[in-house]
C-alpha atoms as a PDB file:
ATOM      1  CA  UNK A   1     134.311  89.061 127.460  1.00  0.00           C
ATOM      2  CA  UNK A   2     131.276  90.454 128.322  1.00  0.00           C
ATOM      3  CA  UNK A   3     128.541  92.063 125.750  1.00  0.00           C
ATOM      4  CA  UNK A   4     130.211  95.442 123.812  1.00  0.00           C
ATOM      5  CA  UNK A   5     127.289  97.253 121.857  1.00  0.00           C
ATOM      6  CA  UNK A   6     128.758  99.843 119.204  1.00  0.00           C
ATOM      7  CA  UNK A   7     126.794 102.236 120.975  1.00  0.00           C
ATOM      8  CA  UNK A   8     129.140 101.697 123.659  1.00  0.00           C
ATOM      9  CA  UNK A   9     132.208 102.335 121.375  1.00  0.00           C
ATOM     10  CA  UNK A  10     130.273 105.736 119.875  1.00  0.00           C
ATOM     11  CA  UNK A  11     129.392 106.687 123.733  1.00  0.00           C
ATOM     12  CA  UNK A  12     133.062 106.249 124.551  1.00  0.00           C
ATOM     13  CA  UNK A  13     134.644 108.067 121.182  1.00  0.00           C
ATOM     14  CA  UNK A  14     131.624 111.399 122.376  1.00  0.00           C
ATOM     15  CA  UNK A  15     132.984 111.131 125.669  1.00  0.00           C
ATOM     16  CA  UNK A  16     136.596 111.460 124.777  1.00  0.00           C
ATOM     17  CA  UNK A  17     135.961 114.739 122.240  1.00  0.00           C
ATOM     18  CA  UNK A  18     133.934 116.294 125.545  1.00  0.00           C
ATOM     19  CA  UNK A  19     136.812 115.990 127.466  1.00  0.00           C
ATOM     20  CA  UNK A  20     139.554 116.996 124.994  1.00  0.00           C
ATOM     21  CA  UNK A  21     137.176 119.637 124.099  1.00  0.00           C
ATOM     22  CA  UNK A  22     136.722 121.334 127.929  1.00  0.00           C
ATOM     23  CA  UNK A  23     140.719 120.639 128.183  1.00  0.00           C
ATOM     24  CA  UNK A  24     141.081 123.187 125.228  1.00  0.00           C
ATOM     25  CA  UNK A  25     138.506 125.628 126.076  1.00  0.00           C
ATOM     26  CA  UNK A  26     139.694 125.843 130.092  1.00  0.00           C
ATOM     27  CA  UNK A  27     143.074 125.804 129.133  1.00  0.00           C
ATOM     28  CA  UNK A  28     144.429 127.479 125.662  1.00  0.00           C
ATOM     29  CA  UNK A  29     147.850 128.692 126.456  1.00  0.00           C
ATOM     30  CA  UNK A  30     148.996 125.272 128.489  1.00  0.00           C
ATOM     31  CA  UNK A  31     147.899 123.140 125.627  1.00  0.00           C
ATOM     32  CA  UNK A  32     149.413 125.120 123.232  1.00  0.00           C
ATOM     33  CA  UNK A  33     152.515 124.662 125.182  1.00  0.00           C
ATOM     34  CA  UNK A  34     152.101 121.191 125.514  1.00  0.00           C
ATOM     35  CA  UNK A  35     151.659 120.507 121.721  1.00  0.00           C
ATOM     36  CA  UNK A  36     154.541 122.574 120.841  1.00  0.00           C
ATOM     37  CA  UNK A  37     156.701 120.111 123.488  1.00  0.00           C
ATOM     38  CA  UNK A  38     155.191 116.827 122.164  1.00  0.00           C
ATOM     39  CA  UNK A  39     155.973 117.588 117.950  1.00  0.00           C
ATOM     40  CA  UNK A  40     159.404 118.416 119.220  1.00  0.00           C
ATOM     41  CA  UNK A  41     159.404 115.053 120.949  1.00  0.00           C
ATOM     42  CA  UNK A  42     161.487 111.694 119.289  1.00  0.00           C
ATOM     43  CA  UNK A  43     159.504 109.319 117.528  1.00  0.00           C
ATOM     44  CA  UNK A  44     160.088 106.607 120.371  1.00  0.00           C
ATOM     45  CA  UNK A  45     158.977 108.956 123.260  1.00  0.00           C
ATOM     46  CA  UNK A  46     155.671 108.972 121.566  1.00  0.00           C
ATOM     47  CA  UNK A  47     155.309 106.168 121.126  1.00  0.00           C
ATOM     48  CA  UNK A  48     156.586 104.463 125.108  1.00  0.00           C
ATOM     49  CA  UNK A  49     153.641 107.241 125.686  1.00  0.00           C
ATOM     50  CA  UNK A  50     151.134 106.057 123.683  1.00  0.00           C
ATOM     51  CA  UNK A  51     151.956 102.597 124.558  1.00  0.00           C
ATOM     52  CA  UNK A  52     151.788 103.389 128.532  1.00  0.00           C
ATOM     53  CA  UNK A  53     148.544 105.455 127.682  1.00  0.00           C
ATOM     54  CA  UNK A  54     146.507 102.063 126.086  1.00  0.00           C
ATOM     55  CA  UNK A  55     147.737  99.995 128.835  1.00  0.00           C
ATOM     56  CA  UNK A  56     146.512 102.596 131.669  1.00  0.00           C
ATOM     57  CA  UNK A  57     143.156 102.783 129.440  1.00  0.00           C
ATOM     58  CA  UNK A  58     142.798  98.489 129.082  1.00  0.00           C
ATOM     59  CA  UNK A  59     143.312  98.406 132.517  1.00  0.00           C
ATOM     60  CA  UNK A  60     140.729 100.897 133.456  1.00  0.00           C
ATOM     61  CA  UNK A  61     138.594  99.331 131.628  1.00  0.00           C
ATOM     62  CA  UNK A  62     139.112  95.700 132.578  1.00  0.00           C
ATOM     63  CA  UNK A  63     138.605  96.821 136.188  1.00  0.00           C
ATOM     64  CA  UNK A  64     135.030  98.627 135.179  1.00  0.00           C
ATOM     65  CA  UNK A  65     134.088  96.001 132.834  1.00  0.00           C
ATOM     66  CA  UNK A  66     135.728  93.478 134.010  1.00  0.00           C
ATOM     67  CA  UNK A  67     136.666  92.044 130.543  1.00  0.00           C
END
């Protein structure tokens, strides 16, 4: 595993909040939308999501890192 700073972790957690923030600001209405769908969503839809979400991520990452 190679070297992980925390700075790397804090770099990582801004970069997600720029994103998520420029996704809300571009586009209100859709992600209102979209939140309204996923709280009506089961409990185990979330969750295959989140699950297929932190796999995409760890593999993104192993392929920039190479971890």
């Amino acid at each position: 595993m190679g070297d992980f700073s925390f700075g790397d972790f804090i770099t990582a957690l801004g970069l997600a909040f720029v994103v998520e923030g420029v996704i809300f600001l571009a586009f209100p209405e859709p992600v209102r939308r979209i939140m309204a769908s996923v709280a009506a969503s089961p409990a185990m839809q979330l969750r295959i999501s989140g699950l297929i979400s932190a796999v995409i991520g760890l593999v993104i990452i192993w392929f920039i890192r190479g971890i």
